[in-house]
Protein backbone atom coordinates (compact mmCIF):
# COMPACT_ATOMS: atom_id res chain seq x y z
CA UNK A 1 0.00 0.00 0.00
CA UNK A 2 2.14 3.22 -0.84
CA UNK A 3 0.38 6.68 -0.20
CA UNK A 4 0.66 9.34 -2.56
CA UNK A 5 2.48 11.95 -1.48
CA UNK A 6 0.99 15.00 -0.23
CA UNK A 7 2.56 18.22 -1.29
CA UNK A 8 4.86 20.09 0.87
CA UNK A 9 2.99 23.07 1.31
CA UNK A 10 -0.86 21.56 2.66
CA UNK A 11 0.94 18.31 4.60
CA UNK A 12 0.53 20.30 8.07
CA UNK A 13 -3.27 21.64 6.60
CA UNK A 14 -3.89 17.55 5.84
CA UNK A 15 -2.40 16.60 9.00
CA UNK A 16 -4.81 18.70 10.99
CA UNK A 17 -7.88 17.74 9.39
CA UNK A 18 -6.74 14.12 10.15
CA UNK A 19 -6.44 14.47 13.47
CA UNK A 20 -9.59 17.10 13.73
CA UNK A 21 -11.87 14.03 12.14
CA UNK A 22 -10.41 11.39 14.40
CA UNK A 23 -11.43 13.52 17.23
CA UNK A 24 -14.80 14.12 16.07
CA UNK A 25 -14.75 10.11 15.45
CA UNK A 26 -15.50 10.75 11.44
CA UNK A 27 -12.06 8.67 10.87
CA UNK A 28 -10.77 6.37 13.20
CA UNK A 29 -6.64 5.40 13.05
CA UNK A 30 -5.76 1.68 11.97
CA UNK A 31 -3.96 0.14 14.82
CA UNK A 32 -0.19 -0.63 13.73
CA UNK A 33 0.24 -4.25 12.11
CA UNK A 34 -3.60 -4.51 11.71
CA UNK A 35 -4.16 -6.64 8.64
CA UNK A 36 -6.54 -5.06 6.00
CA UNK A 37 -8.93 -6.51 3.77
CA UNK A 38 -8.75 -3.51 2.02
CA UNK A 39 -6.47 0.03 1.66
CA UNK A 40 -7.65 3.26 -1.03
CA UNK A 41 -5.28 5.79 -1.46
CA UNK A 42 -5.87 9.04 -0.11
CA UNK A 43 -5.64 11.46 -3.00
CA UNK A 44 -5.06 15.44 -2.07
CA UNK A 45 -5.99 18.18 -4.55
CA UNK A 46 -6.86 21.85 -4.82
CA UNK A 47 -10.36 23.82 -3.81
CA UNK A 48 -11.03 26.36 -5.66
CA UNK A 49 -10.27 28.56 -3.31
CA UNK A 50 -6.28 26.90 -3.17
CA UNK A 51 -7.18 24.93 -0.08
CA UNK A 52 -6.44 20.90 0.39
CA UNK A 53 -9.03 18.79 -0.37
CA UNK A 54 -8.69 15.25 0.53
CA UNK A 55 -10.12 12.21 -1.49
CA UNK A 56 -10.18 8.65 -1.12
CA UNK A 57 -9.41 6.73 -4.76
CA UNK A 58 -12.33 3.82 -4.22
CA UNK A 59 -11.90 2.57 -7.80
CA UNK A 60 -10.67 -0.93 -7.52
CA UNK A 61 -13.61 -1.38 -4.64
CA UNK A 62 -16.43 -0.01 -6.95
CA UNK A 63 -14.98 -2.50 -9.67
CA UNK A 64 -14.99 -5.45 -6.89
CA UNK A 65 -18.76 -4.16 -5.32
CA UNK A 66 -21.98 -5.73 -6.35
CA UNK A 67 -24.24 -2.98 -7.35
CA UNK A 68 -27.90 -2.15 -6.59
CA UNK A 69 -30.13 -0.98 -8.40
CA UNK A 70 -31.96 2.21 -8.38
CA UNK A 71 -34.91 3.20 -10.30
CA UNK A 72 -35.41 6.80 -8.85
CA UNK A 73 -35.29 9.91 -11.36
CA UNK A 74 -32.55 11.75 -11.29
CA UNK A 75 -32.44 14.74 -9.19
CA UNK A 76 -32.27 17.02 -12.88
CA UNK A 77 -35.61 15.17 -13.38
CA UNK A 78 -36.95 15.92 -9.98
CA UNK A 79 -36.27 19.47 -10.14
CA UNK A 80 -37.47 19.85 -13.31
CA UNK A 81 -41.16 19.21 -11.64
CA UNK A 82 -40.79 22.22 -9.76
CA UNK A 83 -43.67 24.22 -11.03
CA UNK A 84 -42.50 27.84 -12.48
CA UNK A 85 -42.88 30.59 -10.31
CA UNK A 86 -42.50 28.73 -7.17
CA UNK A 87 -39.64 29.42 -4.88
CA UNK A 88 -36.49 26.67 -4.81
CA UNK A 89 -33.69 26.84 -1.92
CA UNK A 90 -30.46 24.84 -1.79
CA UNK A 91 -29.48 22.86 1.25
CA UNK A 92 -25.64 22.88 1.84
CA UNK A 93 -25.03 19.60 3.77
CA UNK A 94 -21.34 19.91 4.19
CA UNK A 95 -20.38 16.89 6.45
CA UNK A 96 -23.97 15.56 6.63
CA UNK A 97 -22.42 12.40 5.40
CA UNK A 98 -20.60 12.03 8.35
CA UNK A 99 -23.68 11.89 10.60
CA UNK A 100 -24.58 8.25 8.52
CA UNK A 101 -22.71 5.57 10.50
CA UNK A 102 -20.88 2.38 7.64
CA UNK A 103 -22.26 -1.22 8.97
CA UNK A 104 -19.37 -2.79 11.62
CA UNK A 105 -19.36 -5.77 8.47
CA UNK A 106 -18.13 -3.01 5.89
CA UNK A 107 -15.83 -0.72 7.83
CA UNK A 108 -13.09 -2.32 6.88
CA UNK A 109 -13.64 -1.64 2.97
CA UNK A 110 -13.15 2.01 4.01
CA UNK A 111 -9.56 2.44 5.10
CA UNK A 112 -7.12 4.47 3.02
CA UNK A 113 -3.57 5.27 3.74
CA UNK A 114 -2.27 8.77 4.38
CA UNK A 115 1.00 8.47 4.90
């Protein structure tokens, strides 16, 4: 498992946003020498505003997953039904998807290195 390497100028940015989401239990550290069924790569690149973003590269676990399917319309189609003339708002749920806890059985498919 090698990490990519996270440029010199946002590794003490990362850093603290690693150890800022372990303490709000978002992430959770990988005890040392604990084998892994699985291990992404965590992937740092720009905001628009300059600012580290990190990203986990899931690839080869979406090519391993069994999908489900789906048939809901796509939000574009959904919004489209929004009579004219009536008012629309936008919901920012920035770290909303933290609040949604991963079943104990699938956990594991989740850890990335960092480092």
């Amino acid at each position: 498992h090698t990490p990519i390497q996270v440029p010199l100028h946002w590794e003490e940015q990362v850093k603290s946003d690693l150890d800022r989401d372990c303490a709000l239990w978002v992430l959770e550290k990988v005890p040392i020498n604990t084998p892994t069924t699985w291990c992404a790569r965590m992937i740092v690149v720009p905001k628009q505003n300059g600012e580290p973003r990190r990203t986990v590269d899931l690839q080869q676990l979406n090519k391993a997953s069994v999908r489900q399917t789906h048939p809901n319309r796509s939000p574009f189609m959904l919004a489209s039904d929004v009579p004219a003339g009536t008012k629309k708002s936008v919901l920012d749920v920035w770290n909303s998807y933290h609040s949604v806890p991963v079943v104990e059985a699938d956990r594991d498919k989740l850890c990335f290195v960092t480092q």
